[in-house]
PDB file of N, CA and C in Angstrom:
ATOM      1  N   UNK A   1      91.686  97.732 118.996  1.00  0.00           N
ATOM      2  CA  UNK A   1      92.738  96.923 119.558  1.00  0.00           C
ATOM      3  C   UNK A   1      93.879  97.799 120.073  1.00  0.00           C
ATOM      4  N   UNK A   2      94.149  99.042 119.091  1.00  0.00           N
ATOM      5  CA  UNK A   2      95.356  99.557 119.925  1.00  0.00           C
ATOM      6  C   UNK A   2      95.090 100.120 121.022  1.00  0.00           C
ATOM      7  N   UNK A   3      93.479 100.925 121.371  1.00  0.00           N
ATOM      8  CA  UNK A   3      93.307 101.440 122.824  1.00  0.00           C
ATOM      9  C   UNK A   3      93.849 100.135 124.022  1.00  0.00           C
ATOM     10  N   UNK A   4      94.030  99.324 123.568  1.00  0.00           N
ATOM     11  CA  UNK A   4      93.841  98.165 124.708  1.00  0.00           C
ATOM     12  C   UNK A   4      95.217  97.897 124.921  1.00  0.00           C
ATOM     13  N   UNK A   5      95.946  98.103 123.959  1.00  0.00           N
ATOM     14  CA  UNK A   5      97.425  98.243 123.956  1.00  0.00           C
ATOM     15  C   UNK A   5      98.364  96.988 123.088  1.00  0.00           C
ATOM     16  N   UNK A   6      97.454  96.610 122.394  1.00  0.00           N
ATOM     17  CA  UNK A   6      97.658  95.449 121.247  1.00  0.00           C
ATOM     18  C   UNK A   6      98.045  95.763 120.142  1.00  0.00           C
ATOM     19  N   UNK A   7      99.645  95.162 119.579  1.00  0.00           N
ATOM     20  CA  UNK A   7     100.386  95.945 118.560  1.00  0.00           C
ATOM     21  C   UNK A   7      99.266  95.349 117.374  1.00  0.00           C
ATOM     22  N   UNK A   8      99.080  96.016 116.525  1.00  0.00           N
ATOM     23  CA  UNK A   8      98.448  95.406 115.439  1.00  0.00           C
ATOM     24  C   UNK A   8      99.100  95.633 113.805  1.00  0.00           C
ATOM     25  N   UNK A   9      99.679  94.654 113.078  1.00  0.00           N
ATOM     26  CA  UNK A   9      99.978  94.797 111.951  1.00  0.00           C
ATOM     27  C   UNK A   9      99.378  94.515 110.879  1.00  0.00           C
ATOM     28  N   UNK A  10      99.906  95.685 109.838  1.00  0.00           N
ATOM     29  CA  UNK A  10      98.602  95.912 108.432  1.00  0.00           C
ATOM     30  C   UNK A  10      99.458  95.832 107.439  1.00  0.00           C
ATOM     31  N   UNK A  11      98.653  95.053 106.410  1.00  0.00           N
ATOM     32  CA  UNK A  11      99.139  95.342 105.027  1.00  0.00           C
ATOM     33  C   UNK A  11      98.949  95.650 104.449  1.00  0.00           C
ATOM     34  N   UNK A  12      98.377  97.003 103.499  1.00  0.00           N
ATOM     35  CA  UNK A  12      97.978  97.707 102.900  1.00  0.00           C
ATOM     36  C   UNK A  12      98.413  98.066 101.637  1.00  0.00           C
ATOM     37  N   UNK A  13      97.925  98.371 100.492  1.00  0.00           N
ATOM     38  CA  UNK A  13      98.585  99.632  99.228  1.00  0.00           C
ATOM     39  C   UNK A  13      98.075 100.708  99.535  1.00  0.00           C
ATOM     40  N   UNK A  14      98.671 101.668  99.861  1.00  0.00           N
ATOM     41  CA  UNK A  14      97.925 103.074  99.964  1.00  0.00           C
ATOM     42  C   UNK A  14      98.832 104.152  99.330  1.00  0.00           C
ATOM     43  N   UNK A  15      98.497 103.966  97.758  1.00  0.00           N
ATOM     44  CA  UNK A  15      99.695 105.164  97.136  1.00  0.00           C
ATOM     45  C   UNK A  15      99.152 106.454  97.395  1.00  0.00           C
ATOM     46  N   UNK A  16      98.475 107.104  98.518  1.00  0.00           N
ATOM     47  CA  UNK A  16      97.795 108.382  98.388  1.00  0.00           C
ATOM     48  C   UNK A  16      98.248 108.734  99.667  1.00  0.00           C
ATOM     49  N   UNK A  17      98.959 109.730 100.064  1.00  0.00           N
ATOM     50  CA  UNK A  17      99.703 110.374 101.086  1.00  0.00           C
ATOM     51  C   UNK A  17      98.106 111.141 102.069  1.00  0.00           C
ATOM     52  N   UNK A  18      97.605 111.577 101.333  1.00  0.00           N
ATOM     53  CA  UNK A  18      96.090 112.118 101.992  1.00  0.00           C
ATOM     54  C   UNK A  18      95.491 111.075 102.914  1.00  0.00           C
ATOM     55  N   UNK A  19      95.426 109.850 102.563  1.00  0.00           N
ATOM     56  CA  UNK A  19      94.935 108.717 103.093  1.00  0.00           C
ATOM     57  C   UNK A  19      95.723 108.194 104.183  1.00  0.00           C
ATOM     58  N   UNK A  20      97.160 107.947 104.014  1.00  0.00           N
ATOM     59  CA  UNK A  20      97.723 107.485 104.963  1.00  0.00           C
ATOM     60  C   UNK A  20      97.841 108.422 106.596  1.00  0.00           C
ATOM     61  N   UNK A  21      98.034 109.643 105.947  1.00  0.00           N
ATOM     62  CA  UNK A  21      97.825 111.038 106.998  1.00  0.00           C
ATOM     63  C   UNK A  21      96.457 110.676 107.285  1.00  0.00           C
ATOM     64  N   UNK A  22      95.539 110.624 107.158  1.00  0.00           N
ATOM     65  CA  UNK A  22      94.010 110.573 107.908  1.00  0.00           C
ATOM     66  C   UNK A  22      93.916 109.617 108.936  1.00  0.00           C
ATOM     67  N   UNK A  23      94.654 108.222 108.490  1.00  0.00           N
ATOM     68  CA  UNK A  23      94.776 107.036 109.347  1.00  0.00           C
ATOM     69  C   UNK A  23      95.835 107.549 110.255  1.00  0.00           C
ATOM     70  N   UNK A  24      97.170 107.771 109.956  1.00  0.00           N
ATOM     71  CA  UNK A  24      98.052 108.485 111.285  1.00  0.00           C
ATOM     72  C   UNK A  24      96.969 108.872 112.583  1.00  0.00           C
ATOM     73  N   UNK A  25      96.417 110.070 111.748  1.00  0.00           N
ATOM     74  CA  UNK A  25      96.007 110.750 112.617  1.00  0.00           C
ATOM     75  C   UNK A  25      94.645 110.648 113.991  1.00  0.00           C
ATOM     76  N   UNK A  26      93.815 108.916 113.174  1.00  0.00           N
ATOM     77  CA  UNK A  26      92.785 108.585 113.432  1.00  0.00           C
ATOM     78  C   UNK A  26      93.609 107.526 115.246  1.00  0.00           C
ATOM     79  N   UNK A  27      94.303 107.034 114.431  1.00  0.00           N
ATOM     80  CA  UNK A  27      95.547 105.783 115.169  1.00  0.00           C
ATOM     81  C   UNK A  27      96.763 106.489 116.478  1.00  0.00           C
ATOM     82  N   UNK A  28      96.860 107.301 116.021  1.00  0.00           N
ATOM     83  CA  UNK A  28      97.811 107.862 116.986  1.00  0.00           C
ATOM     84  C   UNK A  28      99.261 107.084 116.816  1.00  0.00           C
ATOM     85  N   UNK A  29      99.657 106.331 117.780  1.00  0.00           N
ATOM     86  CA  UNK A  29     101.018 105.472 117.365  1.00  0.00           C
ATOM     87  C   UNK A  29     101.025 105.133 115.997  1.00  0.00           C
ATOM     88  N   UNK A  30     101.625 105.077 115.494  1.00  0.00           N
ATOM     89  CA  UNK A  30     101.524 104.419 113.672  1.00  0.00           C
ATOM     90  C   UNK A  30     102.977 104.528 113.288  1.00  0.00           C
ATOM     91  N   UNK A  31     103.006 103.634 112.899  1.00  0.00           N
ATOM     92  CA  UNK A  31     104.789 103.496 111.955  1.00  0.00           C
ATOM     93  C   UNK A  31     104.693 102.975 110.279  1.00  0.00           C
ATOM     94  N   UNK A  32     104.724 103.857 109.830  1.00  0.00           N
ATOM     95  CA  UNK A  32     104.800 103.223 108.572  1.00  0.00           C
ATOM     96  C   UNK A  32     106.211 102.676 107.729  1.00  0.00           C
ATOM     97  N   UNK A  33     105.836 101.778 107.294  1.00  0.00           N
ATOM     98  CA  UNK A  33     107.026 101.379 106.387  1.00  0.00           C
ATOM     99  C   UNK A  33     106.912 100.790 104.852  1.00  0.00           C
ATOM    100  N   UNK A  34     107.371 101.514 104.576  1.00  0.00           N
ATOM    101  CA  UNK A  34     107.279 101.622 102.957  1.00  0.00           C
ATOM    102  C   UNK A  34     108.619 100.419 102.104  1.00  0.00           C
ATOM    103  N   UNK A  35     107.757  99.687 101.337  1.00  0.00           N
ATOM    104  CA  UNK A  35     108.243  99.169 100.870  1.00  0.00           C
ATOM    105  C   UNK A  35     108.321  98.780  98.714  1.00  0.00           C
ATOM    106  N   UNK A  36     109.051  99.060  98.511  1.00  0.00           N
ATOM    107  CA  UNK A  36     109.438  99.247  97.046  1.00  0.00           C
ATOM    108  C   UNK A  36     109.621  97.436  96.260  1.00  0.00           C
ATOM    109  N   UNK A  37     108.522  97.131  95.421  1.00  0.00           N
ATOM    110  CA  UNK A  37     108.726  95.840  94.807  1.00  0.00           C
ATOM    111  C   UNK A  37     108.979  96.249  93.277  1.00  0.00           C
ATOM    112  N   UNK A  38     109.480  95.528  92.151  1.00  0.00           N
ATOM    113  CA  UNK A  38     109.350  96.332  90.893  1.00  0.00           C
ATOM    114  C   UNK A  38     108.065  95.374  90.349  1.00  0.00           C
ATOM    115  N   UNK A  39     106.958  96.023  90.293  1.00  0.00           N
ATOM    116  CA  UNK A  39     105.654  95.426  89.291  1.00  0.00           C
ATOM    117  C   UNK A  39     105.880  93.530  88.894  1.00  0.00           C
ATOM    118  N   UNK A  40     107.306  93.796  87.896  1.00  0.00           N
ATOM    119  CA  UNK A  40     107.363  92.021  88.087  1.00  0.00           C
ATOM    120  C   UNK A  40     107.413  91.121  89.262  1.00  0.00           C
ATOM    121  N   UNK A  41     108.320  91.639  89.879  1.00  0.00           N
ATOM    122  CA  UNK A  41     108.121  90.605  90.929  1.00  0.00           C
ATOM    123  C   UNK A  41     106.757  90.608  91.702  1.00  0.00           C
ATOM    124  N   UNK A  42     105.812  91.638  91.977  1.00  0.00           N
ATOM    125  CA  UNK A  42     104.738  91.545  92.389  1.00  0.00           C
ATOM    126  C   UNK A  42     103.957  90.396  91.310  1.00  0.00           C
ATOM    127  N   UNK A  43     103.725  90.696  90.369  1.00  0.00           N
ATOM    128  CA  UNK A  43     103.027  89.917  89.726  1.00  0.00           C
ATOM    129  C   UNK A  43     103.638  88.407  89.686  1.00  0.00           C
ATOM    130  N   UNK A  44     105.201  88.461  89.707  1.00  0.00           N
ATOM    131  CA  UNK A  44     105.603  86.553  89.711  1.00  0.00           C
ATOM    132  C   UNK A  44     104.943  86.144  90.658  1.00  0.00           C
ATOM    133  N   UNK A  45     104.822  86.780  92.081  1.00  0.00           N
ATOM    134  CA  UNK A  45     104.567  86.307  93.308  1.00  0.00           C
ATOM    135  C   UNK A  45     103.179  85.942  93.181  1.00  0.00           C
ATOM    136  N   UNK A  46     101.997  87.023  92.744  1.00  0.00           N
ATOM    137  CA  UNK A  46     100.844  86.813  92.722  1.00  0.00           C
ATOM    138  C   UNK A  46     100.152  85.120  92.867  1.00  0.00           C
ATOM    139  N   UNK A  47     100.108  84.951  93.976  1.00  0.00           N
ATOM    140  CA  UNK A  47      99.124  83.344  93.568  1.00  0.00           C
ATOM    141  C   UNK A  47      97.816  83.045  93.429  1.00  0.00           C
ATOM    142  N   UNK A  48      96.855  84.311  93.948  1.00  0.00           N
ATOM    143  CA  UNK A  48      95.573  84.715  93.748  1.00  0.00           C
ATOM    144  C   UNK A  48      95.278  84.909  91.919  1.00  0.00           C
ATOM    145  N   UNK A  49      96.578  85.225  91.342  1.00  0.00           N
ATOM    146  CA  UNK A  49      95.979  85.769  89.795  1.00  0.00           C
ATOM    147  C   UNK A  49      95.393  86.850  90.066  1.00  0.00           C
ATOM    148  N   UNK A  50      95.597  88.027  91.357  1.00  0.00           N
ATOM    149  CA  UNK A  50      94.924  89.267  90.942  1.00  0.00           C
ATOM    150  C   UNK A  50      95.475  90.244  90.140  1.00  0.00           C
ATOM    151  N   UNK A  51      96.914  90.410  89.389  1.00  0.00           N
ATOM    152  CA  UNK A  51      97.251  90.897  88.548  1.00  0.00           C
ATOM    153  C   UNK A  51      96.878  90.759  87.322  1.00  0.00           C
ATOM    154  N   UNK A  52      96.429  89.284  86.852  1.00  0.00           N
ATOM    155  CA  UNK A  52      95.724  89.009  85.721  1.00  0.00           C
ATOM    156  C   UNK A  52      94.844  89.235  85.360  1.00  0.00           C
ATOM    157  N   UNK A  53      93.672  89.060  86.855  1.00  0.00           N
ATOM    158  CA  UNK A  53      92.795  89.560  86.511  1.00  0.00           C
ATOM    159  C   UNK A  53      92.638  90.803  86.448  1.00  0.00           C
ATOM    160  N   UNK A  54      93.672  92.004  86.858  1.00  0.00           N
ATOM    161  CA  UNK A  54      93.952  93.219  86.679  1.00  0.00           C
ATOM    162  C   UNK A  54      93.722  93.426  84.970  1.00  0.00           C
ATOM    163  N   UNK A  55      95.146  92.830  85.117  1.00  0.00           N
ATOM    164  CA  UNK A  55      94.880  93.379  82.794  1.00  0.00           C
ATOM    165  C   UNK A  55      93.914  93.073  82.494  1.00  0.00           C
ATOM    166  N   UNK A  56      93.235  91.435  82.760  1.00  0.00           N
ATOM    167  CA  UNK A  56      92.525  91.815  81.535  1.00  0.00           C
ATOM    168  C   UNK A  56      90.877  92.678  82.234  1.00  0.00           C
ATOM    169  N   UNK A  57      90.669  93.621  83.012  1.00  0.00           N
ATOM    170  CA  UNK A  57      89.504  94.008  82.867  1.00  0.00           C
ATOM    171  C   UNK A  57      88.821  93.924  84.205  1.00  0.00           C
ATOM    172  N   UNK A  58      88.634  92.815  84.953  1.00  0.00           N
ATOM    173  CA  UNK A  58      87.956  91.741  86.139  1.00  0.00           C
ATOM    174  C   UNK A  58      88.179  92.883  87.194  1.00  0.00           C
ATOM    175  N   UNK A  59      89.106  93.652  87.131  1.00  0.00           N
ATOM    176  CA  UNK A  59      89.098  94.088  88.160  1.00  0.00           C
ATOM    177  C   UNK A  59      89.566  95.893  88.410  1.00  0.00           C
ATOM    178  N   UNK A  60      88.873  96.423  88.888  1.00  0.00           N
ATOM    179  CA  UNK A  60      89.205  98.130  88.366  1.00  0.00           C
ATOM    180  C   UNK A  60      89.452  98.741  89.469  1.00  0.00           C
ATOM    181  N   UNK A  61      90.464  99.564  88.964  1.00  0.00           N
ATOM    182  CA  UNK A  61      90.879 100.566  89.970  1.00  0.00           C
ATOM    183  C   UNK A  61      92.116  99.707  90.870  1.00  0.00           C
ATOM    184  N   UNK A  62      92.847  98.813  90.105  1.00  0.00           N
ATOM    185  CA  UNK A  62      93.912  98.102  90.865  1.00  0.00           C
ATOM    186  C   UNK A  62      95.179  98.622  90.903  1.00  0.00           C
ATOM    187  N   UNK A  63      96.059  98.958  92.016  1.00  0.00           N
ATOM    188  CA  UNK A  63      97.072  99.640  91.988  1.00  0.00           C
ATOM    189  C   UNK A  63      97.668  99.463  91.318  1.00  0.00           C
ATOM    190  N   UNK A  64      98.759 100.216  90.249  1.00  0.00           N
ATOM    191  CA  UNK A  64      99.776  99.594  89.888  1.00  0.00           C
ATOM    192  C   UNK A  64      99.403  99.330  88.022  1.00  0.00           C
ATOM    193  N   UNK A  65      98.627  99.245  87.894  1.00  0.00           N
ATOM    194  CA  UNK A  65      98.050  98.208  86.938  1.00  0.00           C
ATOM    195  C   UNK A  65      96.829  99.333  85.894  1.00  0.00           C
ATOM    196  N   UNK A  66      95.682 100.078  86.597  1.00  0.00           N
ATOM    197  CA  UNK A  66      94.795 100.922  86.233  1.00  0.00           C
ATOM    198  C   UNK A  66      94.799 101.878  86.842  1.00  0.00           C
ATOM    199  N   UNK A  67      95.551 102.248  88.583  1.00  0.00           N
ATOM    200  CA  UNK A  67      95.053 103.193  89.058  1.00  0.00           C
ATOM    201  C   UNK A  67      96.728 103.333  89.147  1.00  0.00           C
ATOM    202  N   UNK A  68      97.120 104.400  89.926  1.00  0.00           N
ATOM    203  CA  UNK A  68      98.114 104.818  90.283  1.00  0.00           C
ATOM    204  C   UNK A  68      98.778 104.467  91.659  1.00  0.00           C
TER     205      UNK A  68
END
């Protein structure tokens, strides 16, 4: 989509600086913007229950929660 010249917006977790540099570099234009929630409020917000199912187990390797 962006060769064509179509802004495209993403929402992502990507706590790994290695990763986000690979995509820069794959993308060309790229703006990132970083945004800071504190854990609770992520989880009040949650309406999926994927934080819950974070603790207890259901789900591995979840940011924040099991992974980093």
């Amino acid at each position: 989509m962006c060769r064509n010249g179509v802004i495209v917006i993403v929402s992502a977790i990507s706590p790994y600086r290695e990763i986000r540099e690979e995509v820069k570099n794959r993308i060309g234009d790229f703006l990132e913007v970083y945004v800071n929630s504190p854990l609770a409020v992520c989880e009040k917000r949650d309406v999926k229950g994927l934080y819950k199912k974070a603790r207890n187990g259901e789900i591995k390797n979840f940011t924040n929660i099991i992974s980093p």
